[in-house]
Protein backbone atom coordinates (compact mmCIF):
# COMPACT_ATOMS: atom_id res chain seq x y z
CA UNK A 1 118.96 -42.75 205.00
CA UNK A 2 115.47 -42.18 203.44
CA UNK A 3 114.42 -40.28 206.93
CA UNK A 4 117.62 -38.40 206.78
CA UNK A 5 116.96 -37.31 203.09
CA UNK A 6 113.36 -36.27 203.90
CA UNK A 7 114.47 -34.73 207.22
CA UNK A 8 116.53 -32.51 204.99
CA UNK A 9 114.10 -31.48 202.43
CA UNK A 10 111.93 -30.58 204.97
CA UNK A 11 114.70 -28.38 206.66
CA UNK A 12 115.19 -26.56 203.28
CA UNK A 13 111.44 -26.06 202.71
CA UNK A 14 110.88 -24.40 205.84
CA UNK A 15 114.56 -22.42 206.24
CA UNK A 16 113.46 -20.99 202.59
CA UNK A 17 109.50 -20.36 203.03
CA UNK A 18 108.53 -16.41 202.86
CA UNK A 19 105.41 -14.46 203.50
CA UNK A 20 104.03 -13.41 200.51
CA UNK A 21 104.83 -10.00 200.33
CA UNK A 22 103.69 -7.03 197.59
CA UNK A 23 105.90 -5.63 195.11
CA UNK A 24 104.32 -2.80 194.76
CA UNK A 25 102.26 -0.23 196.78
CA UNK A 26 98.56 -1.31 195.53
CA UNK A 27 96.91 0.22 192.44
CA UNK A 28 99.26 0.66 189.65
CA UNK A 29 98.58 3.98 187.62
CA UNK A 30 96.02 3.27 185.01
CA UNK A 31 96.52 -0.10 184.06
CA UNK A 32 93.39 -2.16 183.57
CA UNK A 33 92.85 -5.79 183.37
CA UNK A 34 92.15 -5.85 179.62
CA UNK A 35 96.01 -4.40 179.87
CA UNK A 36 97.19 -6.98 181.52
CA UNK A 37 95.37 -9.84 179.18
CA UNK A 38 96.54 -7.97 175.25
CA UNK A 39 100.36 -7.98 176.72
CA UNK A 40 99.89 -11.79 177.47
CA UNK A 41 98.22 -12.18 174.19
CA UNK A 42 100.95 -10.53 172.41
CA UNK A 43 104.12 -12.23 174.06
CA UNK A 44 102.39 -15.65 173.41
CA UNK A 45 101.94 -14.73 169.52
CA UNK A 46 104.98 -14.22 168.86
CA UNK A 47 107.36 -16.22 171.63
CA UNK A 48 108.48 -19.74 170.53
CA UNK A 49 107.13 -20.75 173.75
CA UNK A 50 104.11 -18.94 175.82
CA UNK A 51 103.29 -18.44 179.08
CA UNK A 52 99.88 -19.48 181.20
CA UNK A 53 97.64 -16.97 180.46
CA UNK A 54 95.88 -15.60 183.99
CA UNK A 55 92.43 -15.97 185.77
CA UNK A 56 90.69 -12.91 186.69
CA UNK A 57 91.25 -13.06 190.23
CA UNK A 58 95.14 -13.42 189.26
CA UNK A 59 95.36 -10.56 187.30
CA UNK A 60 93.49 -8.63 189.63
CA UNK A 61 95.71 -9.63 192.23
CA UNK A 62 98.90 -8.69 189.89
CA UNK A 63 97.10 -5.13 189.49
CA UNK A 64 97.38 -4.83 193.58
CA UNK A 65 101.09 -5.30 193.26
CA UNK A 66 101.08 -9.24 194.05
CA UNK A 67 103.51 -11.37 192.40
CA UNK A 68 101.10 -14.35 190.62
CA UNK A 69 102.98 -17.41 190.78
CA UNK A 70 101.79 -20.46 188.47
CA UNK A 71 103.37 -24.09 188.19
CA UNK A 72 102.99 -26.17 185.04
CA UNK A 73 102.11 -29.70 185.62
CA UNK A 74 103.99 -31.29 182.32
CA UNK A 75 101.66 -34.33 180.48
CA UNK A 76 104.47 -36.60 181.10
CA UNK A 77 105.23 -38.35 184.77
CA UNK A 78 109.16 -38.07 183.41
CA UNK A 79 109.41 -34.52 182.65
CA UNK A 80 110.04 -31.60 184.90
CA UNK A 81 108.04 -28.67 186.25
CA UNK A 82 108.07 -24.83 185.15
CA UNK A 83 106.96 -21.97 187.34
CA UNK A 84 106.16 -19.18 186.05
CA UNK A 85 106.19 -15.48 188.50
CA UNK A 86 103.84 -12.54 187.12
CA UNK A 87 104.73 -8.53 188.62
CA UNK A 88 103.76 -5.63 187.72
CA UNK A 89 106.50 -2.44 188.15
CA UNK A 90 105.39 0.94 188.24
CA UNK A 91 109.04 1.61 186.85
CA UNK A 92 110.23 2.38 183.30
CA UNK A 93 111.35 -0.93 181.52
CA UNK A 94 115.16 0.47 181.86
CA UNK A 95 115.65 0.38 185.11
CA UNK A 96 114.02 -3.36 185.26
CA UNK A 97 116.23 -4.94 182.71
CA UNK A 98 119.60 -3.62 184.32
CA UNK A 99 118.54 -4.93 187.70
CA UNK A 100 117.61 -8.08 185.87
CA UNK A 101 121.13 -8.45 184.71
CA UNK A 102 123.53 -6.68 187.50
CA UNK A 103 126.21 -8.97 189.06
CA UNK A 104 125.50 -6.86 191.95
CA UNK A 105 121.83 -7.58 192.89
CA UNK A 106 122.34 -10.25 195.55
CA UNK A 107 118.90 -11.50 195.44
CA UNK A 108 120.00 -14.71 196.88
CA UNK A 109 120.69 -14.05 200.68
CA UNK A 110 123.76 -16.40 200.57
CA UNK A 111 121.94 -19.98 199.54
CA UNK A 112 122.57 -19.24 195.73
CA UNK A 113 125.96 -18.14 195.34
CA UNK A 114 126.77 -16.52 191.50
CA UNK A 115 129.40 -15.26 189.66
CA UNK A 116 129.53 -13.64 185.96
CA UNK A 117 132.14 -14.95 184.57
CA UNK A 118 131.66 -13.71 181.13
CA UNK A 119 129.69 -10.55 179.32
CA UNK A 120 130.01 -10.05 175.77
CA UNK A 121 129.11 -7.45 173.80
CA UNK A 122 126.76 -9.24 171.71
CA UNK A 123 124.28 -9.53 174.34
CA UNK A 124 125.38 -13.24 175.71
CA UNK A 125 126.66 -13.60 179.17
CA UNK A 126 128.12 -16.83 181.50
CA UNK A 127 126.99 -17.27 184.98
CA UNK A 128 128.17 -19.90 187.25
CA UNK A 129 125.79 -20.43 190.34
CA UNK A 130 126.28 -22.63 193.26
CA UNK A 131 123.03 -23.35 195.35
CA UNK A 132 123.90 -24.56 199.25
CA UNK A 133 121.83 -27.53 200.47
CA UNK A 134 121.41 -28.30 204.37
CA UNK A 135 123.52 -31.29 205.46
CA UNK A 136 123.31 -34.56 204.26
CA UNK A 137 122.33 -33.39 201.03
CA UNK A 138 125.16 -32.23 198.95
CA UNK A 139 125.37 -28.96 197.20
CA UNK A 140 124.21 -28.27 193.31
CA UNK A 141 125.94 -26.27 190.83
CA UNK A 142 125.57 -25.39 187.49
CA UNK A 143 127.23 -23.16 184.62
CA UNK A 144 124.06 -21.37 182.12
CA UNK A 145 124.57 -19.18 179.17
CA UNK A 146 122.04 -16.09 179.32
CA UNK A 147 120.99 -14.21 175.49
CA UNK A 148 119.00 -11.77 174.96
CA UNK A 149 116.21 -12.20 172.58
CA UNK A 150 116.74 -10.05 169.80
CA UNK A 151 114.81 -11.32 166.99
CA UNK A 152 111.84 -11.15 169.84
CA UNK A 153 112.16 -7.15 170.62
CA UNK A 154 112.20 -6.66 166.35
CA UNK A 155 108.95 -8.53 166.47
CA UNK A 156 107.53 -7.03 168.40
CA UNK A 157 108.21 -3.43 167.72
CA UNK A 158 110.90 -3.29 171.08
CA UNK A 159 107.60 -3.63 173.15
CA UNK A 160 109.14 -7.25 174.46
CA UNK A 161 112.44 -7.45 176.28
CA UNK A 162 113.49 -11.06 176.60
CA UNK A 163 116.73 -13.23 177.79
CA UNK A 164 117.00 -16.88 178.63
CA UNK A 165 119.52 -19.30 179.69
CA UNK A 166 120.20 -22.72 179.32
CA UNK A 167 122.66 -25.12 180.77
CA UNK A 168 125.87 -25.71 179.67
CA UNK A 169 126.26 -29.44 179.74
CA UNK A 170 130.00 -29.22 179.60
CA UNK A 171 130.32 -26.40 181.97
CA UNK A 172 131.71 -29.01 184.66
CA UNK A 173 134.66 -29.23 183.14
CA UNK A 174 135.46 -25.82 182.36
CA UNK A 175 134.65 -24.72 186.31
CA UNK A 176 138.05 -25.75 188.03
CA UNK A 177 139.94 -23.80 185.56
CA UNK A 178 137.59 -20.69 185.85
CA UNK A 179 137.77 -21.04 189.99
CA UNK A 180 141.87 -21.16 189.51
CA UNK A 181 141.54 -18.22 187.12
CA UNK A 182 140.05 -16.22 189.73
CA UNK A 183 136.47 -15.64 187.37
CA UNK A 184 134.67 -17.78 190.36
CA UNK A 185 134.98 -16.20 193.51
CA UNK A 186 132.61 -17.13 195.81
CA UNK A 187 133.20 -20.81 195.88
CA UNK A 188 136.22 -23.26 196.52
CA UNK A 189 137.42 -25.84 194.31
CA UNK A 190 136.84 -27.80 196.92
CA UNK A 191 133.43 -27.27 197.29
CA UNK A 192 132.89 -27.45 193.41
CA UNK A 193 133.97 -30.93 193.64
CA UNK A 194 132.16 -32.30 196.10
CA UNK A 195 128.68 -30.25 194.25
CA UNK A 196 126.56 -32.58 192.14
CA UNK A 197 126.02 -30.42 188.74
CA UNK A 198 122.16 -30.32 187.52
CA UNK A 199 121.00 -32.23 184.64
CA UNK A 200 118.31 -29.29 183.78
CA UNK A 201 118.52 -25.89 184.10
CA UNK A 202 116.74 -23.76 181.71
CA UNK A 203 114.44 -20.45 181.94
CA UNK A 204 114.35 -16.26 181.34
CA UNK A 205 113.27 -12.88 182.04
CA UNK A 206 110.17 -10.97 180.32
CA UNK A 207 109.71 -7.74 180.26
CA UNK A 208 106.90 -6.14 178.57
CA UNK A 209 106.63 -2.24 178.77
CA UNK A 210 102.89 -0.91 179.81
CA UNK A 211 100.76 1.82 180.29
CA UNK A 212 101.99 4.62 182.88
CA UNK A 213 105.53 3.98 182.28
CA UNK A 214 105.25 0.51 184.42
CA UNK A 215 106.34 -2.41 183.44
CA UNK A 216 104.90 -6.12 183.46
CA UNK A 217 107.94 -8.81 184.22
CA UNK A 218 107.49 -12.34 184.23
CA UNK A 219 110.17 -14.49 185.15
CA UNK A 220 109.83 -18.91 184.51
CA UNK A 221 112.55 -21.30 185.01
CA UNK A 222 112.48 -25.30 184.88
CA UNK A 223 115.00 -26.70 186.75
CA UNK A 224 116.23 -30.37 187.73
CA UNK A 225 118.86 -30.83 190.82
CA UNK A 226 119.35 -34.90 190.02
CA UNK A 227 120.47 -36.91 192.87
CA UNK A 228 117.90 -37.93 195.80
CA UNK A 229 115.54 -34.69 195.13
CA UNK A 230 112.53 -34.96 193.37
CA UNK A 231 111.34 -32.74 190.84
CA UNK A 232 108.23 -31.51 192.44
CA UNK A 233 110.45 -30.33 195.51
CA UNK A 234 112.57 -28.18 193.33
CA UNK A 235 109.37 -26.45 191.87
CA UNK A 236 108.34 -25.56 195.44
CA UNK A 237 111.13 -24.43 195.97
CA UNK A 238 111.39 -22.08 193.37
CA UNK A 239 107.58 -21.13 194.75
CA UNK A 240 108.18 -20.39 197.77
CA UNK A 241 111.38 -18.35 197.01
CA UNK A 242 109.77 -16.02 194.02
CA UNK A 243 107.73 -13.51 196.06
CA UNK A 244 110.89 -12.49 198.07
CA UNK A 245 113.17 -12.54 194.74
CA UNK A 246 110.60 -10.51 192.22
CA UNK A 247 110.26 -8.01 195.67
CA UNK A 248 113.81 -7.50 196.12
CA UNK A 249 114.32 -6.84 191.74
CA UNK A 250 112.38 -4.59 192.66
CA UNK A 251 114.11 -2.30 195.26
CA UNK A 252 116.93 -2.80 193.67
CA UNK A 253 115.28 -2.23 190.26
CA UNK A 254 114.57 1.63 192.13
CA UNK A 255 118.12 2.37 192.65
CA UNK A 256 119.08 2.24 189.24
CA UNK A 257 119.40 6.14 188.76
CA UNK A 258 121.94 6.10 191.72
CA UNK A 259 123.66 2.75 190.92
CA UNK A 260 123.73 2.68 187.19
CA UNK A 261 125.89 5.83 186.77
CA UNK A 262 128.94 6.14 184.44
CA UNK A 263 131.78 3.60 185.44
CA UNK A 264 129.10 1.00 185.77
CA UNK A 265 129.66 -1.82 182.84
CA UNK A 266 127.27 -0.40 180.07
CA UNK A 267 123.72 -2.53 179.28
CA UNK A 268 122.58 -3.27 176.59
CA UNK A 269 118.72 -3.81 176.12
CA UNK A 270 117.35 -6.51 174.18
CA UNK A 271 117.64 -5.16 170.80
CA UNK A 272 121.21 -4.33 170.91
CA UNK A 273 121.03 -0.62 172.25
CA UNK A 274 123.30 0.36 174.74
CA UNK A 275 121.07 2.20 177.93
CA UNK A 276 122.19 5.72 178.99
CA UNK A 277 123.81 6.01 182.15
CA UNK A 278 121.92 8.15 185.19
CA UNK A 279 123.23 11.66 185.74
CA UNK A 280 125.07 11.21 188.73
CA UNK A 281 123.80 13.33 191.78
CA UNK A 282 125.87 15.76 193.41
């Protein structure tokens, strides 16, 4: 069984792994390095928790358009891994942070299946997400509650957008009822039961707004699947897949004045204010 489990880890490694790819066309207005290292400086002042700060040749690289990944290696053997993705936009914040929230984005190419199930007006929002696992290994699922940050944007002068999620450790008992009350509908109740629901499941979206109208986004998340999958495989995982996710936010992060039109569910941004809706085109 121990072959079969490895067998299948290596399956999932390799069906997942993606060419690093740009985000960005290189050379992003007139952003500078020293740019790059007073917006890190600033979200780590004033966040309850920081971020790695970046090497030269990393920021360098994020200033051709490269999404800089980093992994944490925690001090303890028993505690789990964060990564930690680094892009630079040359978008307006706006258009980022409704991208970063749509129920339509579809980042996940069927492995990670998602539904919102609930969007409240104060700025906190329910997701249940269902990731698919090659065969033996049995599927994961998980319910997380997403805020935004709002104490963070006052802070710092609306320069920093932030939301996070955690877990819900009861969600597994609230997710047959939501699948039966139609608010789940890309998974079966009888593939919810037979899905092993994560012990860990934490993270969030930055967004910090920059010179030349761009945008710097960094995106962590720790995560924990349980069962027969070590810890170190679900941070590779979550390496290999953020070039392709941060690339497609993106594109679909530049569709926003076509897509995020009146009769679209209104956003609000991090410190409450409700976005403006694109002029539709004729």
């Amino acid at each position: 069984m121990r072959a079969l489990r490895l067998s299948a880890t290596a399956l999932l490694l390799a069906a997942l792994a993606a060419v690093p790819t740009r985000a960005n066309a290189p050379g992003l207005g007139g952003i500078e390095a020293r740019d790059v290292r007073e917006a890190l400086g600033l979200y780590n002042r004033l966040a309850a928790e920081g971020v790695p700060l970046l090497r030269p040749d990393q920021v360098e690289a994020l200033l051709q358009g490269e999404v800089v990944k980093v992994r944490e290696i925690p001090n303890g053997p028993d505690q789990p891994q964060r990564v930690v993705g680094y892009v630079l936009y040359d978008l307006p914040r706006p258009q980022v942070w409704i991208a970063t929230t749509d129920p339509h984005a579809g980042y996940s190419g069927g492995i990670l299946q998602e539904d919102r199930i609930v969007n409240d007006d104060a700025g906190t929002s329910v997701w249940y997400q269902h990731l698919k696992l090659p065969w033996p290994v049995q599927n994961r699922h998980w319910l997380i509650r997403i805020k935004k940050d709002r104490d963070l944007a006052t802070r710092s002068d609306a320069r920093i957008w932030q939301m996070g999620w955690n877990l819900d450790e009861k969600g597994e008992s609230f997710i047959p009822d939501f699948i039966r009350a139609g608010h789940i509908r890309n998974t079966t109740l009888e593939d919810a039961q037979k899905a092993i629901y994560t012990p860990v499941n934490h993270g969030g979206w930055i967004l910090i707004t920059m010179p030349e109208n761009c945008t710097l986004l960094m995106y962590h998340v720790t995560s924990v699947v349980g069962g027969s999958i070590p810890d170190s495989f679900v941070s590779e995982w979550a390496m290999l897949t953020l070039d392709d996710l941060l690339k497609k936010l993106g594109e679909f992060s530049r569709t926003m004045p076509q897509h995020y039109v009146e009769g679209h569910d209104a956003v609000r941004s991090a410190d409450g204010v409700t976005i403006p809706y694109f002029a539709k085109t004729p």
